[in-house]
N, C-alpha and C. Protein backbone atom coordinates (compact mmCIF):
# COMPACT_ATOMS: atom_id res chain seq x y z
N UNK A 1 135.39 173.65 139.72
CA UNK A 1 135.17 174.43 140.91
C UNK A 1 135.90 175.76 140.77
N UNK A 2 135.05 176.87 140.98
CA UNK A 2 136.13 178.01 140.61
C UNK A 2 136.32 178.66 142.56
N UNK A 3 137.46 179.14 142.36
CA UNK A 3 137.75 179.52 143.34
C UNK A 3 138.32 180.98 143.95
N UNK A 4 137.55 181.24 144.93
CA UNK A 4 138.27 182.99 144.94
C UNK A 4 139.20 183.26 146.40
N UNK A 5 140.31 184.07 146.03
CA UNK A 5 141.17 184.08 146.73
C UNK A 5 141.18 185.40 147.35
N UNK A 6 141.34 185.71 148.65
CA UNK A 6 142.04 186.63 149.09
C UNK A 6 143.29 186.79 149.86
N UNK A 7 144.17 187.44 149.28
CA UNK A 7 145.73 187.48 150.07
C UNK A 7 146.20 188.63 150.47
N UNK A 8 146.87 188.73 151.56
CA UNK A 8 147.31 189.72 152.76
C UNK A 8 146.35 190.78 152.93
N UNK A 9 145.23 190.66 153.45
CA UNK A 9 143.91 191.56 153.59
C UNK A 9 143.46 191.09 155.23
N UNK A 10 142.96 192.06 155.68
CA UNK A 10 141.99 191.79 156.87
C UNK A 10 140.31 191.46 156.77
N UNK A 11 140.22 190.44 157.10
CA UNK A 11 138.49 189.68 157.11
C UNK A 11 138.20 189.91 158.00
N UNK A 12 136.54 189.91 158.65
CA UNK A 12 135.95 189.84 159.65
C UNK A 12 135.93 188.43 159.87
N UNK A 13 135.86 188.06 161.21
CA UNK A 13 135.87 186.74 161.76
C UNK A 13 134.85 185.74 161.10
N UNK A 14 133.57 186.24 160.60
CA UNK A 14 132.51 185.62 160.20
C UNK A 14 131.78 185.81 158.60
N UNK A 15 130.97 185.79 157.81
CA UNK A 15 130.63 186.47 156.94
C UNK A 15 129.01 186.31 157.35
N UNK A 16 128.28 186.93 156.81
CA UNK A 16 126.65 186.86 156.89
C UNK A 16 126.47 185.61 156.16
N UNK A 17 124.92 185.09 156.25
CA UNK A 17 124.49 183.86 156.06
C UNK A 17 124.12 184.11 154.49
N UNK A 18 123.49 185.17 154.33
CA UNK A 18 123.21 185.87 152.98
C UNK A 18 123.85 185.77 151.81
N UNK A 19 125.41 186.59 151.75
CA UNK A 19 126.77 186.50 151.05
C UNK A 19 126.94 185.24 150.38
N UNK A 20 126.54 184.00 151.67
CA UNK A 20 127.51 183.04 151.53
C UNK A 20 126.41 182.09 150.50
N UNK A 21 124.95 182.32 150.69
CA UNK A 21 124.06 181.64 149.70
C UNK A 21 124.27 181.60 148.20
N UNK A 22 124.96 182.78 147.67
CA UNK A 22 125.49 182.78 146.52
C UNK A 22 126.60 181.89 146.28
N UNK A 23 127.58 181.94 146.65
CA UNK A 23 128.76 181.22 146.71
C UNK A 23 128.91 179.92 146.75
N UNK A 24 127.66 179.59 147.61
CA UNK A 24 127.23 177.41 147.68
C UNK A 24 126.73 177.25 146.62
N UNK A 25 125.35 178.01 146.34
CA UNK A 25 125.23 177.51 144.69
C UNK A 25 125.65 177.72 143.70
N UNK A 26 126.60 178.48 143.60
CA UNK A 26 127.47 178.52 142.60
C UNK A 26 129.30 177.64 142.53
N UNK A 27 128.93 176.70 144.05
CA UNK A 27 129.98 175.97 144.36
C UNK A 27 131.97 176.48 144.08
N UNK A 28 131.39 177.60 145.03
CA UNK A 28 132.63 178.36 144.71
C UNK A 28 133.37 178.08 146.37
N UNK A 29 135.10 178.08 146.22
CA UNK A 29 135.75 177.76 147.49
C UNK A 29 136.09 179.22 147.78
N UNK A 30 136.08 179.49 148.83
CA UNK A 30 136.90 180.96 149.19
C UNK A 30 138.20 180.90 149.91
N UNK A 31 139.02 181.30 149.78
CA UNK A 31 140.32 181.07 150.59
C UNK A 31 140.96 182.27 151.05
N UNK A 32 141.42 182.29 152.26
CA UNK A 32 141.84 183.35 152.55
C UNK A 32 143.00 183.24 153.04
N UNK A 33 144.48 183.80 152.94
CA UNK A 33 145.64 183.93 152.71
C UNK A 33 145.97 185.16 153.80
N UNK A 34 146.06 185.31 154.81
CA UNK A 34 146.46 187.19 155.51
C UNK A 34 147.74 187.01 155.48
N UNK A 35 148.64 186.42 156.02
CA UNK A 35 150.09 186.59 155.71
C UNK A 35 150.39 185.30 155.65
N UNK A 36 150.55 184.37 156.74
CA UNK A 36 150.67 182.77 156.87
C UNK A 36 149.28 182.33 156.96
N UNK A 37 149.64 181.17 156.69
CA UNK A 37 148.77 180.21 156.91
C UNK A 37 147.62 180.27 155.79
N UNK A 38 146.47 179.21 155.86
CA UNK A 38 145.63 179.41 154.66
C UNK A 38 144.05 179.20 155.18
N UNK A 39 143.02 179.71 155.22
CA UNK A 39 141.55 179.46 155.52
C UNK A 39 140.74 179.48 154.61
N UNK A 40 139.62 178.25 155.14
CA UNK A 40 138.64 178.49 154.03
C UNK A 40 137.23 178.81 154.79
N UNK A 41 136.97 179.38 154.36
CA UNK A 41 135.41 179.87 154.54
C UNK A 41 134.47 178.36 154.49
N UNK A 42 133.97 178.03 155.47
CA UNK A 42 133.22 176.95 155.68
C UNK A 42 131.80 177.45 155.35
N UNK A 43 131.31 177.10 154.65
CA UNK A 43 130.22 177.47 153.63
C UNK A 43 128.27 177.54 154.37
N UNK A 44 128.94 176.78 155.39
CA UNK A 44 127.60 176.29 156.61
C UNK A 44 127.41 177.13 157.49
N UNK A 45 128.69 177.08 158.69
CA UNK A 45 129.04 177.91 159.50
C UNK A 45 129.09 179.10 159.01
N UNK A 46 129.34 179.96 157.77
CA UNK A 46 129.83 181.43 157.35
C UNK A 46 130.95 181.80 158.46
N UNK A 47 132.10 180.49 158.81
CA UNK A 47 133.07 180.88 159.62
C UNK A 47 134.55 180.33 158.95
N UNK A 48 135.40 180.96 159.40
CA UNK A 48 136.93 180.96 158.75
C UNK A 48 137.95 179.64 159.44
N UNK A 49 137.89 178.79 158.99
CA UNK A 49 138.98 177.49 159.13
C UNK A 49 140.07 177.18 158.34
N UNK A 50 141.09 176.96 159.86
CA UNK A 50 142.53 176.50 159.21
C UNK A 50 142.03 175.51 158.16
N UNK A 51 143.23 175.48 156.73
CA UNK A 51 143.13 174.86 155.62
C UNK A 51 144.70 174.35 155.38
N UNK A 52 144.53 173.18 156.15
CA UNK A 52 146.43 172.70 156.03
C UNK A 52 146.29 172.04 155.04
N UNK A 53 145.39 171.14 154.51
CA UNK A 53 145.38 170.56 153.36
C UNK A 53 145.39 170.99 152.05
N UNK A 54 144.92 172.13 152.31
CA UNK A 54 144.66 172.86 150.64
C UNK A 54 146.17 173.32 150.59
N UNK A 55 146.44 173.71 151.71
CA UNK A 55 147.86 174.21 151.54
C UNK A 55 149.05 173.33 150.61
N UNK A 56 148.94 172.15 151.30
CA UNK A 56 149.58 171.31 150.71
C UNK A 56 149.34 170.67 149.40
N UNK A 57 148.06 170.89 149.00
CA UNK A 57 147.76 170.60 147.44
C UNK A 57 148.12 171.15 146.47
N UNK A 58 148.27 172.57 146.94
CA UNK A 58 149.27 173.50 145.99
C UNK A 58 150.22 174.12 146.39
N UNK A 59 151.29 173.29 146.83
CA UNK A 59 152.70 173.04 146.70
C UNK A 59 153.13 172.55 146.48
């Protein structure tokens, strides 16, 4: 699974439905990092969710 990160950046709340068609079939995770905490881009929704678990997988 490859995975792409963004850290301490500002996102829009949502992404287009479009964007995100690439990214499912190519089974990629997105994560997003702004200062605390960790989100992942829910791949369905094209919306941004707390990720406490991932957090904890890599620590």
């Amino acid at each position: 699974m490859k995975i792409l990160w963004f850290l301490s950046c500002l996102l829009p709340p949502s992404v287009q439905a479009e964007s995100v068609s690439v990214l499912r079939s190519r089974n990629v995770k997105v994560i997003w990092r702004p200062y605390v905490g960790d989100y992942q881009l829910n791949l369905q929704s094209c919306l941004w969710e707390v990720s406490v678990l991932l957090y904890k997988s890599f620590t």
